[in-house]
PDB file of N, CA and C in Angstrom:
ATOM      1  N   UNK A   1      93.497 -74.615 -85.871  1.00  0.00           N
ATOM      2  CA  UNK A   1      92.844 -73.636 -85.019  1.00  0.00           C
ATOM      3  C   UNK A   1      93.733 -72.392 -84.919  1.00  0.00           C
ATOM      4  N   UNK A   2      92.935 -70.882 -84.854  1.00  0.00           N
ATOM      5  CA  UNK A   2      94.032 -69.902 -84.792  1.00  0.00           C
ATOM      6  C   UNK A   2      94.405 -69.630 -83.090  1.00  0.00           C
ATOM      7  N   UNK A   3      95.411 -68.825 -83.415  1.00  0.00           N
ATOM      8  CA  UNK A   3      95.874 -68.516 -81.440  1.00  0.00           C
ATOM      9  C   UNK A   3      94.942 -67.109 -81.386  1.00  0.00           C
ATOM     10  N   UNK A   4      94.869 -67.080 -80.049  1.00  0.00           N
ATOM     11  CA  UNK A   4      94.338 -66.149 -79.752  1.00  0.00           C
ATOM     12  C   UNK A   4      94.501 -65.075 -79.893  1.00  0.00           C
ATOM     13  N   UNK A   5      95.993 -64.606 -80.569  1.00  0.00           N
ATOM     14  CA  UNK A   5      96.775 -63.551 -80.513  1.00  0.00           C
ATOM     15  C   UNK A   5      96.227 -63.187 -81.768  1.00  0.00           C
ATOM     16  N   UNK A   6      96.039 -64.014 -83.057  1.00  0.00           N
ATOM     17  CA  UNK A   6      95.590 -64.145 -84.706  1.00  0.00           C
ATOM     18  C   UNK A   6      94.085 -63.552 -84.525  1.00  0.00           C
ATOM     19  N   UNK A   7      93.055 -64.009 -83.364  1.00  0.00           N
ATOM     20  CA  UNK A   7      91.965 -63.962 -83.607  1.00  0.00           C
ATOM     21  C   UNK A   7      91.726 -62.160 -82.935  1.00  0.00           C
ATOM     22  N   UNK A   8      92.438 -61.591 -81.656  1.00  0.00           N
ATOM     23  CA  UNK A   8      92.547 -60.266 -81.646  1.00  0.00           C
ATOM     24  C   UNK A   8      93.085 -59.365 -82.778  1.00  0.00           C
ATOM     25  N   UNK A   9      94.176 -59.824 -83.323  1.00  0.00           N
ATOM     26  CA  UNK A   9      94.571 -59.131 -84.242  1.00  0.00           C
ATOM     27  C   UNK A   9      93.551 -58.602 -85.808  1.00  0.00           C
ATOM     28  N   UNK A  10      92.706 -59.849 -85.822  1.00  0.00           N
ATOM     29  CA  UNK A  10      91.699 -59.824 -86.717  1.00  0.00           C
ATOM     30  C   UNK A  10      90.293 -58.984 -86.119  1.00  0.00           C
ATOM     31  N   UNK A  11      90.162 -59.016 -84.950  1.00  0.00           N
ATOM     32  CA  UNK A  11      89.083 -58.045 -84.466  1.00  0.00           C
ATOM     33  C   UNK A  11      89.534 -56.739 -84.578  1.00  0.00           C
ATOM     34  N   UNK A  12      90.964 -55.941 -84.138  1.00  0.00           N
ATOM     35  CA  UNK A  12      90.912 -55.196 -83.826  1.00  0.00           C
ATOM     36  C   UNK A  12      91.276 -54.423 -85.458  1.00  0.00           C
ATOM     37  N   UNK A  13      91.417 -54.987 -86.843  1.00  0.00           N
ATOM     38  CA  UNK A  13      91.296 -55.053 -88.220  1.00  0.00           C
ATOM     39  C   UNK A  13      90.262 -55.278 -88.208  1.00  0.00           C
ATOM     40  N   UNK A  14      88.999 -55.758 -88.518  1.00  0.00           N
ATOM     41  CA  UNK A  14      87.798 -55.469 -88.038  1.00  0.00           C
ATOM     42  C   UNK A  14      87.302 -53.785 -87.466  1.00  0.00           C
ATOM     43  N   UNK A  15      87.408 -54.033 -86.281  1.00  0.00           N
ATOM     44  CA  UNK A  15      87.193 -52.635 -85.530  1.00  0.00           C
ATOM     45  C   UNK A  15      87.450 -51.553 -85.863  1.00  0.00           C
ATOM     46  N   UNK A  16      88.451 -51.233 -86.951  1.00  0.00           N
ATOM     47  CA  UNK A  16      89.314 -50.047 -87.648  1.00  0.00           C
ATOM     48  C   UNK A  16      88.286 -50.067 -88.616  1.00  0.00           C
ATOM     49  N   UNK A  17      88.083 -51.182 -89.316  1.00  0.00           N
ATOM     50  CA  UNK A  17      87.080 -51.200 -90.802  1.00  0.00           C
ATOM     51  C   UNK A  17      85.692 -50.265 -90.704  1.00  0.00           C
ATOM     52  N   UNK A  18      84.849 -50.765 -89.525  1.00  0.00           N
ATOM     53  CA  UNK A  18      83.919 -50.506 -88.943  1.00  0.00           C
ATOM     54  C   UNK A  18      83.484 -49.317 -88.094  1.00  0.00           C
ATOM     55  N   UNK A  19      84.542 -48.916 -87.610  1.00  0.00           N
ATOM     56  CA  UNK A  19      85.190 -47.795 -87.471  1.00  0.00           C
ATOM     57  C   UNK A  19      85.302 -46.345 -89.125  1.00  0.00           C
ATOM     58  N   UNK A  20      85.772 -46.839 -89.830  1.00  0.00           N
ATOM     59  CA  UNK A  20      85.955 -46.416 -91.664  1.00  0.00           C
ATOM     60  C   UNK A  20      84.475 -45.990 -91.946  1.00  0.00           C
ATOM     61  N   UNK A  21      84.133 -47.180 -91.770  1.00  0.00           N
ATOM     62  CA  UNK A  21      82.803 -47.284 -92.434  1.00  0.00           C
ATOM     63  C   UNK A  21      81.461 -46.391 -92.594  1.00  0.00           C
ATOM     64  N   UNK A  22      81.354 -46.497 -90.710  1.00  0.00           N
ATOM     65  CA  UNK A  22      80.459 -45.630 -90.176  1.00  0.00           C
ATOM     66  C   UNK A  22      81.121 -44.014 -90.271  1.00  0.00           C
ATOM     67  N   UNK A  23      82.157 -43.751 -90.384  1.00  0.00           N
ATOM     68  CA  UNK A  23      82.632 -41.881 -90.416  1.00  0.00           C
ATOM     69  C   UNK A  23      82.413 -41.866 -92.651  1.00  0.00           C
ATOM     70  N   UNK A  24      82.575 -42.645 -93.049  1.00  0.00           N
ATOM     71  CA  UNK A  24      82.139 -42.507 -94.460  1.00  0.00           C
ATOM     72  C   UNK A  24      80.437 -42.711 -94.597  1.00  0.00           C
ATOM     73  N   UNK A  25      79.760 -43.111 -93.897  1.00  0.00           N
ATOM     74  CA  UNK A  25      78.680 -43.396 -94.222  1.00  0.00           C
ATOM     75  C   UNK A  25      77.252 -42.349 -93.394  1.00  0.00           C
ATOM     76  N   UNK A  26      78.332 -41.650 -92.355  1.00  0.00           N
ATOM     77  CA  UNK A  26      77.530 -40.739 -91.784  1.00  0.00           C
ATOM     78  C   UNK A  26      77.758 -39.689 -92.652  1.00  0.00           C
ATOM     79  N   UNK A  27      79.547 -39.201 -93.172  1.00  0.00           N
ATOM     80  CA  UNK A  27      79.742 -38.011 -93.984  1.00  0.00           C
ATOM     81  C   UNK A  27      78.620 -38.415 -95.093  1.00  0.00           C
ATOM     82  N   UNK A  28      78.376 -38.937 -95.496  1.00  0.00           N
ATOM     83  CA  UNK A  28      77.205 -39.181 -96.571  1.00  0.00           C
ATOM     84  C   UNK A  28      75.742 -38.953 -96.039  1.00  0.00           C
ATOM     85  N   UNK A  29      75.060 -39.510 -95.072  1.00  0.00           N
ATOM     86  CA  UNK A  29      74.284 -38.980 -94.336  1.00  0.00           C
ATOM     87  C   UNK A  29      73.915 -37.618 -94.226  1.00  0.00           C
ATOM     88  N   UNK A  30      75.082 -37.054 -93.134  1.00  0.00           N
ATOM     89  CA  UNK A  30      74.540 -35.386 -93.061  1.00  0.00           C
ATOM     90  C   UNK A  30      74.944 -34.672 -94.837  1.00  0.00           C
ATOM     91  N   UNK A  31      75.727 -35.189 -95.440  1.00  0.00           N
ATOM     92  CA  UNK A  31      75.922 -34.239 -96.734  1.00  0.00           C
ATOM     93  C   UNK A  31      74.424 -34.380 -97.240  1.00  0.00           C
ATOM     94  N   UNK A  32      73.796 -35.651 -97.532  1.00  0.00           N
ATOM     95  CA  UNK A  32      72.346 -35.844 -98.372  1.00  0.00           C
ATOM     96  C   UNK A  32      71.536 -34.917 -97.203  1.00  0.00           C
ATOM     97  N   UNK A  33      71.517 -34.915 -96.195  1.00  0.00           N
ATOM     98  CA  UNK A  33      70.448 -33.809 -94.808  1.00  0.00           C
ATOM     99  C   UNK A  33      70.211 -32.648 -95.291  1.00  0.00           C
ATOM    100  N   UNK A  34      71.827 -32.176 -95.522  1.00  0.00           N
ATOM    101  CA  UNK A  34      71.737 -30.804 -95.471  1.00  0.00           C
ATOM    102  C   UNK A  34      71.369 -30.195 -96.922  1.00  0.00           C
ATOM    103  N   UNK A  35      71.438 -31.167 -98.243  1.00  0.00           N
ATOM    104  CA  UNK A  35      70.917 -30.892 -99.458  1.00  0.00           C
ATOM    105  C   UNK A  35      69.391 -30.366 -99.576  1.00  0.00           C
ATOM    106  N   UNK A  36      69.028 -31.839 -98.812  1.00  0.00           N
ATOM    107  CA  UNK A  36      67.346 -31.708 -98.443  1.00  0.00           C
ATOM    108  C   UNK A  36      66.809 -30.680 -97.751  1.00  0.00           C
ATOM    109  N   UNK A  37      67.588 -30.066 -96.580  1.00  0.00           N
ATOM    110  CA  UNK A  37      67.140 -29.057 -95.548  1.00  0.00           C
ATOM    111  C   UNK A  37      67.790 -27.221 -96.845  1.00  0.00           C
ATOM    112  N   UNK A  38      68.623 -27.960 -97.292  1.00  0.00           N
ATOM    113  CA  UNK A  38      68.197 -26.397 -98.101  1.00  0.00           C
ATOM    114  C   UNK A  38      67.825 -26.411 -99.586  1.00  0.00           C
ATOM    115  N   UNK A  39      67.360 -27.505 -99.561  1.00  0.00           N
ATOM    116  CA  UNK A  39      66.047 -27.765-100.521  1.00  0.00           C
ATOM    117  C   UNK A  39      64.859 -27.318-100.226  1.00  0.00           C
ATOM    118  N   UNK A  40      64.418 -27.589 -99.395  1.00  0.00           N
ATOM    119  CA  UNK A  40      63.328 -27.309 -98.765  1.00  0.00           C
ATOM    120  C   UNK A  40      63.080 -26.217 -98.131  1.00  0.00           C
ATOM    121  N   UNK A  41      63.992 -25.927 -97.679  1.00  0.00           N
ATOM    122  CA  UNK A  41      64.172 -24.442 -96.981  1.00  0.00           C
ATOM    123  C   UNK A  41      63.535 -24.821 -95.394  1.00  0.00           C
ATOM    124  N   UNK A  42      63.916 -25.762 -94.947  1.00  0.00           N
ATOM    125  CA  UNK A  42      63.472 -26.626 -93.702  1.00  0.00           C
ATOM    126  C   UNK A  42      63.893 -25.685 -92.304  1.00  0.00           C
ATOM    127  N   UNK A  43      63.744 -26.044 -91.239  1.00  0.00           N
ATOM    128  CA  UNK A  43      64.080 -25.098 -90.192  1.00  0.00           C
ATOM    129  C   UNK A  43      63.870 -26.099 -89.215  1.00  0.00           C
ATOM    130  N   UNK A  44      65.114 -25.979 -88.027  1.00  0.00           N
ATOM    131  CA  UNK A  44      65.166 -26.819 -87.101  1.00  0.00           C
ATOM    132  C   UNK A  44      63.574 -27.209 -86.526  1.00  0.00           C
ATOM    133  N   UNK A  45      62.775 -26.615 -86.166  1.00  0.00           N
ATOM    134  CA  UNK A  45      61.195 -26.955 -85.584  1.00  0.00           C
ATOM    135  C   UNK A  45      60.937 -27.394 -87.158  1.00  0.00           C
ATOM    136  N   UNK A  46      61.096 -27.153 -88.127  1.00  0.00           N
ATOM    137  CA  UNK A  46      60.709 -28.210 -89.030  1.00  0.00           C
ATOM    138  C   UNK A  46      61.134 -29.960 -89.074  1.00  0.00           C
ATOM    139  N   UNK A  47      62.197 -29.938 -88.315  1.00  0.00           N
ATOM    140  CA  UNK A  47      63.086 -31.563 -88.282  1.00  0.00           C
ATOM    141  C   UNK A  47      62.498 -32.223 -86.962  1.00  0.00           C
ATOM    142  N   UNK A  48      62.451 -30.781 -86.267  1.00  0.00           N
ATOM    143  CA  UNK A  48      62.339 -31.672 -84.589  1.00  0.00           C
ATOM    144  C   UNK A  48      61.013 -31.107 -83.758  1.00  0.00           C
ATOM    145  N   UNK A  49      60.322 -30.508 -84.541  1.00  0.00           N
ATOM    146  CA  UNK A  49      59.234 -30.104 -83.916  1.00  0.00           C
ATOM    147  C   UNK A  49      59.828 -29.145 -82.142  1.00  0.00           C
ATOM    148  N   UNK A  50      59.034 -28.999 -81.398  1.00  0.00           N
ATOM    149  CA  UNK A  50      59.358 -28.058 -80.332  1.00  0.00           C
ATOM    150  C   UNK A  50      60.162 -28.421 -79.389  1.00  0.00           C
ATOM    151  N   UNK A  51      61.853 -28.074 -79.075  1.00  0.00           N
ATOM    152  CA  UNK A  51      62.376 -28.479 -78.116  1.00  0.00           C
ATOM    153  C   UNK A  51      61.953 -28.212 -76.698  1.00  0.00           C
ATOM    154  N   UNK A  52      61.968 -29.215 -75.932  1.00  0.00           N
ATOM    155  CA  UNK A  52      61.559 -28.876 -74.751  1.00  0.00           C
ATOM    156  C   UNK A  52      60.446 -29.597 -74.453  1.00  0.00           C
ATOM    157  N   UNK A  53      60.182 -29.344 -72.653  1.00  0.00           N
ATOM    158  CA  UNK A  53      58.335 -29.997 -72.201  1.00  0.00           C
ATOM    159  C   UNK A  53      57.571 -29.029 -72.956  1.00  0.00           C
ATOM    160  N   UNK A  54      56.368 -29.640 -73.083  1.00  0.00           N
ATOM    161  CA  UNK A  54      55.206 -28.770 -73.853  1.00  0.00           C
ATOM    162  C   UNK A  54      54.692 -28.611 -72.472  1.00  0.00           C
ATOM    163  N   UNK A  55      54.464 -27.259 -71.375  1.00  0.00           N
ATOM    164  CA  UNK A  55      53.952 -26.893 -70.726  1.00  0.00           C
ATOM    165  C   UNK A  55      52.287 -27.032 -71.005  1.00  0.00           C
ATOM    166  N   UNK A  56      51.435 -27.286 -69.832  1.00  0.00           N
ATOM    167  CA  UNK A  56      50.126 -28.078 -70.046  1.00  0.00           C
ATOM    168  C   UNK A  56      49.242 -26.640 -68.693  1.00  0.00           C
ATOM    169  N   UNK A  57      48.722 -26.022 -69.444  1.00  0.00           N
ATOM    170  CA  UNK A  57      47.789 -25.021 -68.503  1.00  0.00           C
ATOM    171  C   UNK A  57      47.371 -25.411 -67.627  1.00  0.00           C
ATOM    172  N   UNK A  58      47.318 -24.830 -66.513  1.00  0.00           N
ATOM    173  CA  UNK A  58      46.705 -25.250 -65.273  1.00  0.00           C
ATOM    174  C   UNK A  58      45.049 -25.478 -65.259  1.00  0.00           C
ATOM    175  N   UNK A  59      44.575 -26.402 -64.426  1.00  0.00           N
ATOM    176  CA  UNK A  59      42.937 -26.967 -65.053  1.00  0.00           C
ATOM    177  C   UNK A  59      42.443 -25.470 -63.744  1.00  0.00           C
ATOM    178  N   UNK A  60      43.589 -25.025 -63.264  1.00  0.00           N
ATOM    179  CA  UNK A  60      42.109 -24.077 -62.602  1.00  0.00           C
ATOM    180  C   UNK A  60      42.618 -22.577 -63.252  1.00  0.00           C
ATOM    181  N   UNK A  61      41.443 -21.627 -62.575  1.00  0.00           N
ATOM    182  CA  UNK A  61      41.282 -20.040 -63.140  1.00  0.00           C
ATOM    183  C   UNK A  61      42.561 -19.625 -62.287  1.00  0.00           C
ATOM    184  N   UNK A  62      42.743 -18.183 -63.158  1.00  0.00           N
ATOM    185  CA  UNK A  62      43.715 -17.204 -62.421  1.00  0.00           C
ATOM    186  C   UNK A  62      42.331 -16.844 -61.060  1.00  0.00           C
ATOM    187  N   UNK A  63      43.422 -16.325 -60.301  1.00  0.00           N
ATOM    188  CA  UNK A  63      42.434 -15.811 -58.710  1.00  0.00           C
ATOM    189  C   UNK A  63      43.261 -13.878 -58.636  1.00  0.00           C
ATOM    190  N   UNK A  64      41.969 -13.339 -58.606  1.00  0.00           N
ATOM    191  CA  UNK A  64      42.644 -11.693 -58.381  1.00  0.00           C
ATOM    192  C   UNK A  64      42.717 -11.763 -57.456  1.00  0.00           C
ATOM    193  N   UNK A  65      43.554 -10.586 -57.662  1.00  0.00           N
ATOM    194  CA  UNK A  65      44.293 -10.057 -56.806  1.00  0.00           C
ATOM    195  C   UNK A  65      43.695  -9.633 -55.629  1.00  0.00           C
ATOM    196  N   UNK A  66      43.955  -9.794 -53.955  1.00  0.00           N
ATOM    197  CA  UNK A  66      42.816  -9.826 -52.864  1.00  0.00           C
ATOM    198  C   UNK A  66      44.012  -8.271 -51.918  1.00  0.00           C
ATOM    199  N   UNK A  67      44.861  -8.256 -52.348  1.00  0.00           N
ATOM    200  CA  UNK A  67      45.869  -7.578 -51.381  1.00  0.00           C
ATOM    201  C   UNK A  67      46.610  -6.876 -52.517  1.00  0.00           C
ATOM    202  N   UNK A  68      46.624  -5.446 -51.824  1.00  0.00           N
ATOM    203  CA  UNK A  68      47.625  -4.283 -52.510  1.00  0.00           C
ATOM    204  C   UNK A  68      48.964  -3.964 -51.661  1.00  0.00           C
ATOM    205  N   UNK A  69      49.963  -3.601 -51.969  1.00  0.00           N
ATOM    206  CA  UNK A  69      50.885  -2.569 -51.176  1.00  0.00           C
ATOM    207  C   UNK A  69      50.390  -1.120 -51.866  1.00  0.00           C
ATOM    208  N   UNK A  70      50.037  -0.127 -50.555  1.00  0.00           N
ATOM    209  CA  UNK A  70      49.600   0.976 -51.191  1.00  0.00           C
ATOM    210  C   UNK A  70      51.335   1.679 -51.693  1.00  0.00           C
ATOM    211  N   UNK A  71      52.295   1.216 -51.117  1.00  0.00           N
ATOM    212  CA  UNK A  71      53.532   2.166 -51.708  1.00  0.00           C
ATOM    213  C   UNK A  71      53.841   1.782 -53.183  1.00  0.00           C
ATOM    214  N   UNK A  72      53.973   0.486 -53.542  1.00  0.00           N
ATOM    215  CA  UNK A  72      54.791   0.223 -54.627  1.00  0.00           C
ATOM    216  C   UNK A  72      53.413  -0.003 -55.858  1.00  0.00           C
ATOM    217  N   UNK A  73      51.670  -0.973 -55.190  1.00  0.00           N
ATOM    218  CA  UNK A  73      51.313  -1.360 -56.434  1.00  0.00           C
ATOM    219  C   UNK A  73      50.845  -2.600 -56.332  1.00  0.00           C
ATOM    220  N   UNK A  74      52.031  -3.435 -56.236  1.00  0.00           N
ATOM    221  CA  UNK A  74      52.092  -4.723 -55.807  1.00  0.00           C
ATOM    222  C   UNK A  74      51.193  -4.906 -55.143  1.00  0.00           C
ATOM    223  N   UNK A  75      50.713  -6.210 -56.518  1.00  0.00           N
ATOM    224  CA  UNK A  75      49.471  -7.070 -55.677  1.00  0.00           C
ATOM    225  C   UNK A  75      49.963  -8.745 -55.313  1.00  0.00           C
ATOM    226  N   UNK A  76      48.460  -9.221 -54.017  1.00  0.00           N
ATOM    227  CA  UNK A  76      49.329 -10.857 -53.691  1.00  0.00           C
ATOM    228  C   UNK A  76      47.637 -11.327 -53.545  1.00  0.00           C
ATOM    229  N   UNK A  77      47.332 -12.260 -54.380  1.00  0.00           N
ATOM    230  CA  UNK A  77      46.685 -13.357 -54.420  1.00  0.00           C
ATOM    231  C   UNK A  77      45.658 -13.491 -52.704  1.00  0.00           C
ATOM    232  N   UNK A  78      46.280 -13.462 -51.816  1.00  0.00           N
ATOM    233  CA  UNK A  78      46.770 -14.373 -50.459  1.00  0.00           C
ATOM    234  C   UNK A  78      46.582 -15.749 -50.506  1.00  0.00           C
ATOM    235  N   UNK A  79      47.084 -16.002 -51.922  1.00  0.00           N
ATOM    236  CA  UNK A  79      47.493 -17.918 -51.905  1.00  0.00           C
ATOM    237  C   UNK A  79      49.375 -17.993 -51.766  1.00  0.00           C
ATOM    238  N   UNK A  80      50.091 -18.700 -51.160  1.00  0.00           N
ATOM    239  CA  UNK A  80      50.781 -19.293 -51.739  1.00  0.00           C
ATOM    240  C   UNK A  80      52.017 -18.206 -50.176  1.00  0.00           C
ATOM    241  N   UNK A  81      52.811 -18.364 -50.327  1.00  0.00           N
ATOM    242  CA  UNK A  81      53.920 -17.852 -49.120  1.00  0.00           C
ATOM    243  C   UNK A  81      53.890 -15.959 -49.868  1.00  0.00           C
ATOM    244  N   UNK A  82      53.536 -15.337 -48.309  1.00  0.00           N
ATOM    245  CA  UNK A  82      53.193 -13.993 -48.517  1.00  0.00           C
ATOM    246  C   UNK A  82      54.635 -13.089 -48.928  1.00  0.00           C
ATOM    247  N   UNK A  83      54.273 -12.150 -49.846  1.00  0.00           N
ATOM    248  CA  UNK A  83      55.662 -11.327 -50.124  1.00  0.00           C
ATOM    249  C   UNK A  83      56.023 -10.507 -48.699  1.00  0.00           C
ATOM    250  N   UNK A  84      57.501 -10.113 -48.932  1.00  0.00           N
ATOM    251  CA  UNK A  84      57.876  -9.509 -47.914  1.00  0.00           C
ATOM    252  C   UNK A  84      56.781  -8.466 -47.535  1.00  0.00           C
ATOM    253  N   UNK A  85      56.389  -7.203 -48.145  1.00  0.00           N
ATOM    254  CA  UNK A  85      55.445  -6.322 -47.853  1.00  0.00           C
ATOM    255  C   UNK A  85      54.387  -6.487 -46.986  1.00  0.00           C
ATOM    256  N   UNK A  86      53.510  -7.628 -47.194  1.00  0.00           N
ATOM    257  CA  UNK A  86      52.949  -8.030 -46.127  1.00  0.00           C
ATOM    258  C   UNK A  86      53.148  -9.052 -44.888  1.00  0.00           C
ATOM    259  N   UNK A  87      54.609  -9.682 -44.617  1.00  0.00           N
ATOM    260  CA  UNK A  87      54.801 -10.479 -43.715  1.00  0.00           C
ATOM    261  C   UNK A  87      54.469  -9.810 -42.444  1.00  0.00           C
ATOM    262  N   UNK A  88      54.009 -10.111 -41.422  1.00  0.00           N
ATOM    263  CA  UNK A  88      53.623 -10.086 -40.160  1.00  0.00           C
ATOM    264  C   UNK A  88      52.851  -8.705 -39.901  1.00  0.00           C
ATOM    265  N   UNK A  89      52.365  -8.578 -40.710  1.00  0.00           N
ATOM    266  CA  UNK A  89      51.552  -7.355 -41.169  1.00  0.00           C
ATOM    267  C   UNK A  89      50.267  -7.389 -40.608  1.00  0.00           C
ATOM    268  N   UNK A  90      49.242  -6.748 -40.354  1.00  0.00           N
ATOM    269  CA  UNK A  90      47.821  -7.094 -40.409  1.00  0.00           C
ATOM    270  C   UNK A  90      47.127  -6.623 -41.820  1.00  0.00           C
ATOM    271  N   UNK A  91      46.710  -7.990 -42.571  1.00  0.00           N
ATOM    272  CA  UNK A  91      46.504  -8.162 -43.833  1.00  0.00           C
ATOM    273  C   UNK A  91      44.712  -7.098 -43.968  1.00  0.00           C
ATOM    274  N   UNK A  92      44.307  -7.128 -43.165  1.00  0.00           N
ATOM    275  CA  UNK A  92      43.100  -6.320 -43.572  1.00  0.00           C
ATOM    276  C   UNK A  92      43.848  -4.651 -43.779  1.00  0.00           C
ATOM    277  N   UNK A  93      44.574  -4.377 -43.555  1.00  0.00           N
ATOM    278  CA  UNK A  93      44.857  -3.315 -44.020  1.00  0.00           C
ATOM    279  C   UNK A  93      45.394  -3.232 -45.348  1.00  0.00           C
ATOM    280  N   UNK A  94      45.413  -4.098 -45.991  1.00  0.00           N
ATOM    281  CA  UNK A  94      45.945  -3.953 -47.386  1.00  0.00           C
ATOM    282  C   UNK A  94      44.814  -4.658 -48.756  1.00  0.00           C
ATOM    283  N   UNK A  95      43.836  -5.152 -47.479  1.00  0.00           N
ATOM    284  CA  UNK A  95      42.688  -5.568 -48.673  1.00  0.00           C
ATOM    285  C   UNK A  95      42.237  -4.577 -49.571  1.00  0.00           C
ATOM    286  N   UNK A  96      42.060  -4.858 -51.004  1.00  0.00           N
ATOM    287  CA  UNK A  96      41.246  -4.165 -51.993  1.00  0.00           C
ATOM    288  C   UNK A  96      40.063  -4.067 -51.895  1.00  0.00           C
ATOM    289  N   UNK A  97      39.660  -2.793 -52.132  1.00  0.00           N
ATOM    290  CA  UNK A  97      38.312  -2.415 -51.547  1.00  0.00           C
ATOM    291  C   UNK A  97      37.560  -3.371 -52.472  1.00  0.00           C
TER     292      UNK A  97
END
């Protein structure tokens, strides 16, 4: 039977091998990639298609614009938390005709 000391020593010879192996076998990897990618004349969205969420349109309509600031332009929906311009304002004065 070996000692335990024989059977680490053999893993961690092992582990170095395996270790070898995989940095020779990836350098082979990306070298054949990058043959192919300028073979092809490939382009990252060609390998990986679109990074990122694919943003999904909202199921409802845009809503016009119901409120102007006559100084700047600026228009507001009146959905959603009011811009400074009209806070504590009286909003019929800024309705679009």
């Amino acid at each position: 039977m070996e000692s335990l000391q024989d059977l680490m020593q053999q893993k961690q010879a092992l582990e170095l091998k395996i270790q070898q192996a995989r940095k020779e076998q990836t350098a082979a990897a990306v070298a054949q990639c990058r043959e192919l990618i300028a073979q092809y004349d490939l382009t990252e969205a060609d390998l990986f298609g679109g990074r990122g969420r694919v943003r999904v349109a909202a199921t409802g309509s845009k809503v016009a614009p119901k409120y102007r600031d006559p100084e700047t332009g600026a228009t507001w929906t009146g959905r959603g938390k009011p811009p400074k311009w009209i806070q504590d304002k009286n909003r019929d004065d800024y309705l679009i005709a």
